[in-house]
C-alpha atoms as a PDB file:
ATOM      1  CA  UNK A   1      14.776  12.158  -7.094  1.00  0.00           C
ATOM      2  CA  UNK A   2      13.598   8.645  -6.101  1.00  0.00           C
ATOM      3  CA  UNK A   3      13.893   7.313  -2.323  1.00  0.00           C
ATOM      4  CA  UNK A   4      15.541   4.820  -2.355  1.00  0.00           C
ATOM      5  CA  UNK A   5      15.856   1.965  -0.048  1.00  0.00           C
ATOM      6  CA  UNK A   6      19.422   1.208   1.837  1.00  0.00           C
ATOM      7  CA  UNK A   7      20.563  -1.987   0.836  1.00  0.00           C
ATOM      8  CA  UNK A   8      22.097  -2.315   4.037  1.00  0.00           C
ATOM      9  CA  UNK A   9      19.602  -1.670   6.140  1.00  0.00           C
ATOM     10  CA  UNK A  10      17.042  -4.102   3.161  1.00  0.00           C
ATOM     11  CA  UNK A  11      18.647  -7.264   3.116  1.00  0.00           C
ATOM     12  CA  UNK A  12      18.481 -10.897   4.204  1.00  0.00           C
ATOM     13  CA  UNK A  13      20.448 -10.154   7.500  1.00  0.00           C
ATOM     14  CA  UNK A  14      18.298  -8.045   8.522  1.00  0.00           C
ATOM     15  CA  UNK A  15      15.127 -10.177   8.798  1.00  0.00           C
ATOM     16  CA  UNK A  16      14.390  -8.943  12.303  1.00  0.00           C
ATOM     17  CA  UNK A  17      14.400  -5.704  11.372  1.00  0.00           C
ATOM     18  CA  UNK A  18      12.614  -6.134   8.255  1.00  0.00           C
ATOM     19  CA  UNK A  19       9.739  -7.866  10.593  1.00  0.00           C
ATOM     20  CA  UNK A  20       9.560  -5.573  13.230  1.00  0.00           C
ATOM     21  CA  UNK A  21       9.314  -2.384  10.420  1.00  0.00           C
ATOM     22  CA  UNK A  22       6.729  -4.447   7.990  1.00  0.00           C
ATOM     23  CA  UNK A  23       4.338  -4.870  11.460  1.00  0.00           C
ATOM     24  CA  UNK A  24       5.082  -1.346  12.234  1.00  0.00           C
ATOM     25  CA  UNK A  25       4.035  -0.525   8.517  1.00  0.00           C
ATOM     26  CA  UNK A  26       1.169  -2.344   8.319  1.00  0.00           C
ATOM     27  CA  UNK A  27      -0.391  -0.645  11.833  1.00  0.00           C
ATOM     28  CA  UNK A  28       0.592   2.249  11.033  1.00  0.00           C
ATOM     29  CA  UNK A  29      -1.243   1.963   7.436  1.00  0.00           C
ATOM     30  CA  UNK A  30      -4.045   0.578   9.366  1.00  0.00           C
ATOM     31  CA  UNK A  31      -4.635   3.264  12.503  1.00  0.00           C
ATOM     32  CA  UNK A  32      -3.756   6.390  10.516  1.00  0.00           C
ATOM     33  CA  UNK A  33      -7.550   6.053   8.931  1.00  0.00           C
ATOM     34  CA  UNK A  34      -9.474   3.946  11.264  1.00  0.00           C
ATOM     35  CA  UNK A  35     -10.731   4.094  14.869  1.00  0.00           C
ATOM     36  CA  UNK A  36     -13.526   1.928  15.484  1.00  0.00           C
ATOM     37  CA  UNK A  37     -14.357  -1.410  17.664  1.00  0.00           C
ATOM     38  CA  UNK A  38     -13.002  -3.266  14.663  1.00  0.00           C
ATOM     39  CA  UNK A  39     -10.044  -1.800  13.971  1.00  0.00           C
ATOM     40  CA  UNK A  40      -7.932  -5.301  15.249  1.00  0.00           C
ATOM     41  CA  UNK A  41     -10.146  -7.021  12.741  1.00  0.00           C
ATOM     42  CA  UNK A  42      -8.686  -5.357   9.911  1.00  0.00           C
ATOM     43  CA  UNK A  43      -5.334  -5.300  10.743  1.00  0.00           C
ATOM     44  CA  UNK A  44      -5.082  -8.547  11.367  1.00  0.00           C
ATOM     45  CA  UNK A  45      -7.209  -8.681   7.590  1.00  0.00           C
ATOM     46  CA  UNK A  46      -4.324  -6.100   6.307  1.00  0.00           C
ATOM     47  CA  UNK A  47      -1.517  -7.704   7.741  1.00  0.00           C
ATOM     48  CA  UNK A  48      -2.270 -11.376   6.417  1.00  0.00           C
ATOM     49  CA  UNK A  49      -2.780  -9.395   2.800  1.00  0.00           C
ATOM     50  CA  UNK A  50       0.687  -7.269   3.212  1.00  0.00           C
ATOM     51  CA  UNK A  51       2.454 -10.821   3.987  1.00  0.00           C
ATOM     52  CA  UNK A  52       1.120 -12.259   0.586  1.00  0.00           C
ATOM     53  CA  UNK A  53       2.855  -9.247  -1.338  1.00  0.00           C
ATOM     54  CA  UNK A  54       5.934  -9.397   0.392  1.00  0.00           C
ATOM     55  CA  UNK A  55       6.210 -12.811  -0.662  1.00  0.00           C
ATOM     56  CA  UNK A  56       5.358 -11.821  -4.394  1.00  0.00           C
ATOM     57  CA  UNK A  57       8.236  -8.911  -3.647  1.00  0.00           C
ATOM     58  CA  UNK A  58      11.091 -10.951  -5.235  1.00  0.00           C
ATOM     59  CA  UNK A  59       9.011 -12.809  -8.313  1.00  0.00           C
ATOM     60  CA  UNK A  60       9.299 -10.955 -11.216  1.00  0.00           C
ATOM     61  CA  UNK A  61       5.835 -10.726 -12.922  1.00  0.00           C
ATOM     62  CA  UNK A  62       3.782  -7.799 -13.512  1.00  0.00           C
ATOM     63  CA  UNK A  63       0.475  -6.762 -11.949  1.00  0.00           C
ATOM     64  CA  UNK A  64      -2.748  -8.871 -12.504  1.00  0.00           C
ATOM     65  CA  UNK A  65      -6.337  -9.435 -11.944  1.00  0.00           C
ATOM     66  CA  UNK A  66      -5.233 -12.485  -9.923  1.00  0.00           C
ATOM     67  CA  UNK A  67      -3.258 -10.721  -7.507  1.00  0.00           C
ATOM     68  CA  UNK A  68      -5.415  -7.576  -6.658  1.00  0.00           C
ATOM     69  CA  UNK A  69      -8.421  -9.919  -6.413  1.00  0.00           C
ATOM     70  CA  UNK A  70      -6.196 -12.010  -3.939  1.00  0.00           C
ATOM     71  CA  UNK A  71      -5.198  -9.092  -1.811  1.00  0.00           C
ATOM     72  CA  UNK A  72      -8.871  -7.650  -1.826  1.00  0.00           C
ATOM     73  CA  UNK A  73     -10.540 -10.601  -0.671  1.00  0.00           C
ATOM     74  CA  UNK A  74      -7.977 -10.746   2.186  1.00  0.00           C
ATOM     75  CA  UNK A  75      -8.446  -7.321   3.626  1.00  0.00           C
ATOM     76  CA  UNK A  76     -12.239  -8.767   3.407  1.00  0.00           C
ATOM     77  CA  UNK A  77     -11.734 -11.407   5.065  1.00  0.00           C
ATOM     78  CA  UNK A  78     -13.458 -11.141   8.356  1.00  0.00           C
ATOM     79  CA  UNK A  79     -16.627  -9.428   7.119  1.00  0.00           C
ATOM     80  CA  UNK A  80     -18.722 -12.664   5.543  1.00  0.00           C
ATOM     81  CA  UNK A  81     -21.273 -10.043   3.818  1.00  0.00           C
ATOM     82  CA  UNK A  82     -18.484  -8.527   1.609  1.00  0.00           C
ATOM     83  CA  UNK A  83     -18.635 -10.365  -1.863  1.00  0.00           C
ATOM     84  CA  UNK A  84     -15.080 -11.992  -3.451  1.00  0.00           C
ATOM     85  CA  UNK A  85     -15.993 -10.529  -6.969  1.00  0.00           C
ATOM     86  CA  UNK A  86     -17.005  -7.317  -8.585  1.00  0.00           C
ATOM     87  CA  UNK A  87     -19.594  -5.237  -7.125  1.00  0.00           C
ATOM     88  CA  UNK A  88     -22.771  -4.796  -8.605  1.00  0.00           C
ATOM     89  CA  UNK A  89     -24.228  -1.567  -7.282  1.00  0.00           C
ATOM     90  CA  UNK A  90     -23.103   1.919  -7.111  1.00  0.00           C
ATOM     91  CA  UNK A  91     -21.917   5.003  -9.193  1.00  0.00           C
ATOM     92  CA  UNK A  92     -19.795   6.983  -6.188  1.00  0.00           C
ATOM     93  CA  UNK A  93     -17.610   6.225  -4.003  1.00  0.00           C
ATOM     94  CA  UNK A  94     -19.177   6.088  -0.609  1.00  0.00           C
ATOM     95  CA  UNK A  95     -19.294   9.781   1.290  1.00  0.00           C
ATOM     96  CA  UNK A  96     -18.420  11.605  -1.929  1.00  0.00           C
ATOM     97  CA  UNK A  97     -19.854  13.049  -5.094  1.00  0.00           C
ATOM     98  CA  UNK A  98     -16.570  11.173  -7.275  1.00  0.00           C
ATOM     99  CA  UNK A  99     -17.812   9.116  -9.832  1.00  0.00           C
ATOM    100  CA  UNK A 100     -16.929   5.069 -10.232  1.00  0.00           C
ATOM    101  CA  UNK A 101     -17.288   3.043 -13.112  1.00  0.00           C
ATOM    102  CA  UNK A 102     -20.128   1.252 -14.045  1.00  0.00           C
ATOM    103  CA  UNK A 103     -20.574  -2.848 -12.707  1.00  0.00           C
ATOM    104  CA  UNK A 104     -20.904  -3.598 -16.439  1.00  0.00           C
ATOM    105  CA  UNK A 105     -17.596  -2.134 -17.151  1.00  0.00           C
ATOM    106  CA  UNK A 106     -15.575  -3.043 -14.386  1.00  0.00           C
ATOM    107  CA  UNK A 107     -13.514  -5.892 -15.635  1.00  0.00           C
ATOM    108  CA  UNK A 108     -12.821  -4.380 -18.922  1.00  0.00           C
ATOM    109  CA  UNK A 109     -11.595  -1.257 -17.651  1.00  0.00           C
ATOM    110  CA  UNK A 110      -9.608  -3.385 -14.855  1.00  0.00           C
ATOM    111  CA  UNK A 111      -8.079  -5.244 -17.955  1.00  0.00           C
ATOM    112  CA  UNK A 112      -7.152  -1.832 -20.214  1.00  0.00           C
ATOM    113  CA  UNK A 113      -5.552  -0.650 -16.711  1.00  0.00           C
ATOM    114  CA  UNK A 114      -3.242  -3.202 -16.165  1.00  0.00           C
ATOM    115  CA  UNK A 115      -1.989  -3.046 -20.114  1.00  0.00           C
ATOM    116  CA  UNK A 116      -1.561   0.327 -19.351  1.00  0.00           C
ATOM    117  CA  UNK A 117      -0.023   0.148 -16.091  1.00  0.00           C
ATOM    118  CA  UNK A 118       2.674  -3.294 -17.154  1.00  0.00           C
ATOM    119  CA  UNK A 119       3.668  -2.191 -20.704  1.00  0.00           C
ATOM    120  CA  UNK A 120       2.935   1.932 -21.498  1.00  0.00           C
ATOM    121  CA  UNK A 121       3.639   3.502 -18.321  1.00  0.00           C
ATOM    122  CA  UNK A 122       6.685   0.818 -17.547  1.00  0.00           C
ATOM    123  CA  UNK A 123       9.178   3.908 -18.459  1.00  0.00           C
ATOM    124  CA  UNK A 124       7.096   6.530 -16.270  1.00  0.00           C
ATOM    125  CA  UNK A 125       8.553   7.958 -12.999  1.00  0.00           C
ATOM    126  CA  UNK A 126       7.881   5.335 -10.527  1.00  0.00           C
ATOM    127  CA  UNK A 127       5.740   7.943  -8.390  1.00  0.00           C
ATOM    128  CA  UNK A 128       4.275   9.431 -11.500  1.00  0.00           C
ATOM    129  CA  UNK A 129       3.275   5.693 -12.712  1.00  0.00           C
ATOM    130  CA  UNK A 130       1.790   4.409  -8.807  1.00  0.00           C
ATOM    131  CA  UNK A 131      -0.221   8.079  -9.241  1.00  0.00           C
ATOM    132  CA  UNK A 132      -2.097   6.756 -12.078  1.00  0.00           C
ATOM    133  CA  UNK A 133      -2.249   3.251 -11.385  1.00  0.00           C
ATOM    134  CA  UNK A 134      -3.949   4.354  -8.134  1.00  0.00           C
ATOM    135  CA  UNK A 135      -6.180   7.039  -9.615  1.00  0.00           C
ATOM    136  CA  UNK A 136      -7.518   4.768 -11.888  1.00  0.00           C
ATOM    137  CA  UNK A 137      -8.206   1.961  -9.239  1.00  0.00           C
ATOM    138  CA  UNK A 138     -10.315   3.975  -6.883  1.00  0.00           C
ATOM    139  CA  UNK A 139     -12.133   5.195  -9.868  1.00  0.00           C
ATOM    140  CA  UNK A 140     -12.928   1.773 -11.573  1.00  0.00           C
ATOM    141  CA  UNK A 141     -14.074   1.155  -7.639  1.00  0.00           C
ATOM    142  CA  UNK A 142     -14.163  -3.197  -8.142  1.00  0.00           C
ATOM    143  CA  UNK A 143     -15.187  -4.156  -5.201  1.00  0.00           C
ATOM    144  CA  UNK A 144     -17.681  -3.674  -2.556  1.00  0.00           C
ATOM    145  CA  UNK A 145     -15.249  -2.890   0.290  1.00  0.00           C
ATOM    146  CA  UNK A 146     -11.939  -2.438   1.209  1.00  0.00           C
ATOM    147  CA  UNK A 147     -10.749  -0.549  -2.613  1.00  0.00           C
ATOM    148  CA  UNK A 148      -8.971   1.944  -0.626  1.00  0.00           C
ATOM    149  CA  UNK A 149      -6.636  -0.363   1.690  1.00  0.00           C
ATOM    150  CA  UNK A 150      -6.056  -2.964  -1.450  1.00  0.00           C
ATOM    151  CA  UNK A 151      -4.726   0.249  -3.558  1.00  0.00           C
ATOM    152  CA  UNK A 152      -2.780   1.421  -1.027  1.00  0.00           C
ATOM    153  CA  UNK A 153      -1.165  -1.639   0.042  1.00  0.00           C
ATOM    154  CA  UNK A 154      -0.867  -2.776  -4.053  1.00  0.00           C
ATOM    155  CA  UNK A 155       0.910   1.029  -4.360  1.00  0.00           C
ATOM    156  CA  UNK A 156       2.916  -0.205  -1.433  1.00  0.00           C
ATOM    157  CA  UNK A 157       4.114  -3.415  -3.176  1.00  0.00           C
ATOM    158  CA  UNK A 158       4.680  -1.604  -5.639  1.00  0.00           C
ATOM    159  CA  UNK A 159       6.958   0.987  -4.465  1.00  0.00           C
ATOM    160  CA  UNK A 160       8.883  -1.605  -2.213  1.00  0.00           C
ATOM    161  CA  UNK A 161       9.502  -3.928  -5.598  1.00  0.00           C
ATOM    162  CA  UNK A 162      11.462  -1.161  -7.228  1.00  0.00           C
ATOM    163  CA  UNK A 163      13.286  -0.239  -4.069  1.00  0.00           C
ATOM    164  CA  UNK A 164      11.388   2.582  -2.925  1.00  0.00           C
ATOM    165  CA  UNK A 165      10.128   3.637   0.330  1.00  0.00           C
ATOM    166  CA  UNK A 166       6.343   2.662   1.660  1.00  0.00           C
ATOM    167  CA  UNK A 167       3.772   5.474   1.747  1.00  0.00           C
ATOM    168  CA  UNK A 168       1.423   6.546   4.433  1.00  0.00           C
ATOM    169  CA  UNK A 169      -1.194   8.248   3.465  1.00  0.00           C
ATOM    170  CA  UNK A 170      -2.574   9.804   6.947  1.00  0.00           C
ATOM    171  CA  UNK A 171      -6.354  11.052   8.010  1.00  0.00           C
ATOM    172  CA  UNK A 172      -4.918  14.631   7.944  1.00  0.00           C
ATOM    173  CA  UNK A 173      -3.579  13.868   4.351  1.00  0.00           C
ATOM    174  CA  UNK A 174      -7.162  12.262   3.232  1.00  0.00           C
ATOM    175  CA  UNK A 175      -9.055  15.238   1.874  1.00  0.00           C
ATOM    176  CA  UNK A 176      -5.804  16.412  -0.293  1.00  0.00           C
ATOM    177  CA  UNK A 177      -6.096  12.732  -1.692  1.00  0.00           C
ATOM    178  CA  UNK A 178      -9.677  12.773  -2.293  1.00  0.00           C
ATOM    179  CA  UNK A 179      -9.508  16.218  -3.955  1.00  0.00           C
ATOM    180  CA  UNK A 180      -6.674  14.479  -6.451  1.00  0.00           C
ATOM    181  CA  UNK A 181      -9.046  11.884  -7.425  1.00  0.00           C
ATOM    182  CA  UNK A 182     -12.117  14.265  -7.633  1.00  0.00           C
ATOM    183  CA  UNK A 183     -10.009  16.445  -9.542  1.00  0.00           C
ATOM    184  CA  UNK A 184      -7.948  14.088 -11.550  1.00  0.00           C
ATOM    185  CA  UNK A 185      -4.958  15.889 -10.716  1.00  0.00           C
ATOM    186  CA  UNK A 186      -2.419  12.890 -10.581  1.00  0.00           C
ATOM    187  CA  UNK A 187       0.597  15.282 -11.048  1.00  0.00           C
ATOM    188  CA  UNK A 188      -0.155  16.187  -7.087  1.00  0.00           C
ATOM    189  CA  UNK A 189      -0.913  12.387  -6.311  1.00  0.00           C
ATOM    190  CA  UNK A 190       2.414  11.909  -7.243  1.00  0.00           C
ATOM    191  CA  UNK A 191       4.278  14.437  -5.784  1.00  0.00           C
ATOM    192  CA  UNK A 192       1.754  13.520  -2.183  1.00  0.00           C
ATOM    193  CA  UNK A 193       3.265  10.046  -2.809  1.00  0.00           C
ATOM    194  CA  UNK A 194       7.015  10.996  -3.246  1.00  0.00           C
ATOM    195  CA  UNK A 195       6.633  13.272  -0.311  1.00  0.00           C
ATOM    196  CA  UNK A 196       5.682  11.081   1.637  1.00  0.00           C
ATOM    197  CA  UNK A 197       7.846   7.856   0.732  1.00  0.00           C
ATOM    198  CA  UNK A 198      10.675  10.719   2.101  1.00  0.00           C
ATOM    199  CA  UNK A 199       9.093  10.794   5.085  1.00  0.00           C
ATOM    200  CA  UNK A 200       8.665   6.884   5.489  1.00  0.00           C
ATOM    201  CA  UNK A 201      12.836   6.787   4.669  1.00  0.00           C
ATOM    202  CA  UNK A 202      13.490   9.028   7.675  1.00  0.00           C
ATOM    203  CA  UNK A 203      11.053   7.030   9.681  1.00  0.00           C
ATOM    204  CA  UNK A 204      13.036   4.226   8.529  1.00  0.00           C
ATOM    205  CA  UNK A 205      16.776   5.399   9.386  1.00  0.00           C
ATOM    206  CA  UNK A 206      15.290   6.292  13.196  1.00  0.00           C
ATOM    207  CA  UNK A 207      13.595   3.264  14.011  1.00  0.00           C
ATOM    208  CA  UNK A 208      16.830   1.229  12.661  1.00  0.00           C
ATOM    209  CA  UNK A 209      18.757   3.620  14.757  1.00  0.00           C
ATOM    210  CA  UNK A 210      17.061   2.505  17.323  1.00  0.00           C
ATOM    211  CA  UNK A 211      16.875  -0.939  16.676  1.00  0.00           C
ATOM    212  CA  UNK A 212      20.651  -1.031  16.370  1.00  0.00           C
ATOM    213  CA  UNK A 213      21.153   0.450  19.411  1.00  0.00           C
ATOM    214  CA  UNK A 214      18.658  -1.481  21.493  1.00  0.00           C
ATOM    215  CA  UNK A 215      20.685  -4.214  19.953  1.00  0.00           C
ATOM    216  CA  UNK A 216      24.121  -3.222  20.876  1.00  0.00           C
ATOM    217  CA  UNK A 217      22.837  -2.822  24.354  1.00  0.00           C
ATOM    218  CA  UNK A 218      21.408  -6.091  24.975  1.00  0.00           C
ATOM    219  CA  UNK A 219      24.910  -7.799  23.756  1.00  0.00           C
ATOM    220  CA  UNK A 220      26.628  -5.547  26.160  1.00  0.00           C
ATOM    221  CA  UNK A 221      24.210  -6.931  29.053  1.00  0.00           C
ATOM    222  CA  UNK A 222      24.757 -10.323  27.926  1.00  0.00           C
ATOM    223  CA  UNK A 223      28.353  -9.477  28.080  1.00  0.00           C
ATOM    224  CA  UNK A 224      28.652  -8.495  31.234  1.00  0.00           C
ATOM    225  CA  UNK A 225      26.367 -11.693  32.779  1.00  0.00           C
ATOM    226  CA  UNK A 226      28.636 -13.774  31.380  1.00  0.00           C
END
């Protein structure tokens, strides 16, 4: 069963809410993995990329070279040694024995991934579809840096454009993730994914609980000023 975003609670009117939840996303997304001096650094990096794909949310085109090079470059931004193309070292992904593609190979295996991901997996389960879009991405590795927040914020976008709840994907949850891509077990990715886009729905009807009733409140004080 998908998760599936209220339309009353995701809608125009609700722009306030939207903003206050998207910032609370994108920290969230941000803190779960890192702890470090600079940790404001990237968010600020992760938060100016999230805001490009939210505006992207309501054009209807499918994924592209142009885009994930976009938001990978942003969540870069602030660190001047990172390069804005392809890598060109390395056959793991840092602190693990999982293999990457080859430099040489990159953007050709970038390119069969997005055929496969916009036209032959377009009638997948949405989770099912994100699970090997994702896989695939962390194991083609692009760039030097930052492959791990521009997959998770692209599965993001992605989930949010067919009206699906975000996904979190904590520090306690890391080594089950790792061992799906070491393992290429994307049936588990998926369900970790679904799993936890329930969880981000819950997290959703509290914190517009309490944004509704915060809200009620403050009319009743105005209220009662006037």
């Amino acid at each position: 069963m998908d998760v599936k975003l209220k339309e009353e609670i995701f809608n125009t009117d609700n722009k306030e809410f939207l903003d206050r939840y998207f910032g609370s996303l994108v920290n969230r997304f941000t803190y779960s993995n890192m702890s470090n001096s600079k940790t404001t650094v990237i968010l600020n990096d992760n938060m100016k990329a999230f805001k490009y794909l939210l505006g992207k949310l309501s054009i209807n085109e499918g994924m592209s070279k142009e885009l994930i090079k976009t938001v990978a470059n942003m969540v870069n931004s602030s660190n001047p040694y990172i390069s804005n193309e392809y890598r060109k070292i390395g056959n793991v992904i840092a602190d693990t024995d999982i293999p990457i593609s080859s430099p040489d190979n990159i953007d050709t295996e970038l390119s069969i991934l997005l055929d496969y991901y916009n036209n032959q997996w377009s009638t997948l389960d949405a989770y099912q579809r994100e699970a090997l879009f994702n896989f695939y991405f962390i194991r083609i590795h692009p760039y030097e840096d930052g492959n791990r927040r521009t997959s998770r914020l692209i599965l993001n976008f992605n989930l949010l454009r067919q009206g699906l709840s975000p996904v979190i994907i904590t520090s306690e949850l890391n080594e089950a993730y790792y061992k799906c891509i070491k393992y290429a077990d994307v049936d588990s990715l998926a369900r970790l994914f679904r799993e936890q886009s329930l969880k981000e729905n819950e997290f959703i009807d509290i914190l517009y609980m309490d944004y509704c009733k915060e809200k009620e409140e403050h009319e009743d004080n105005i209220h009662k000023i006037k």
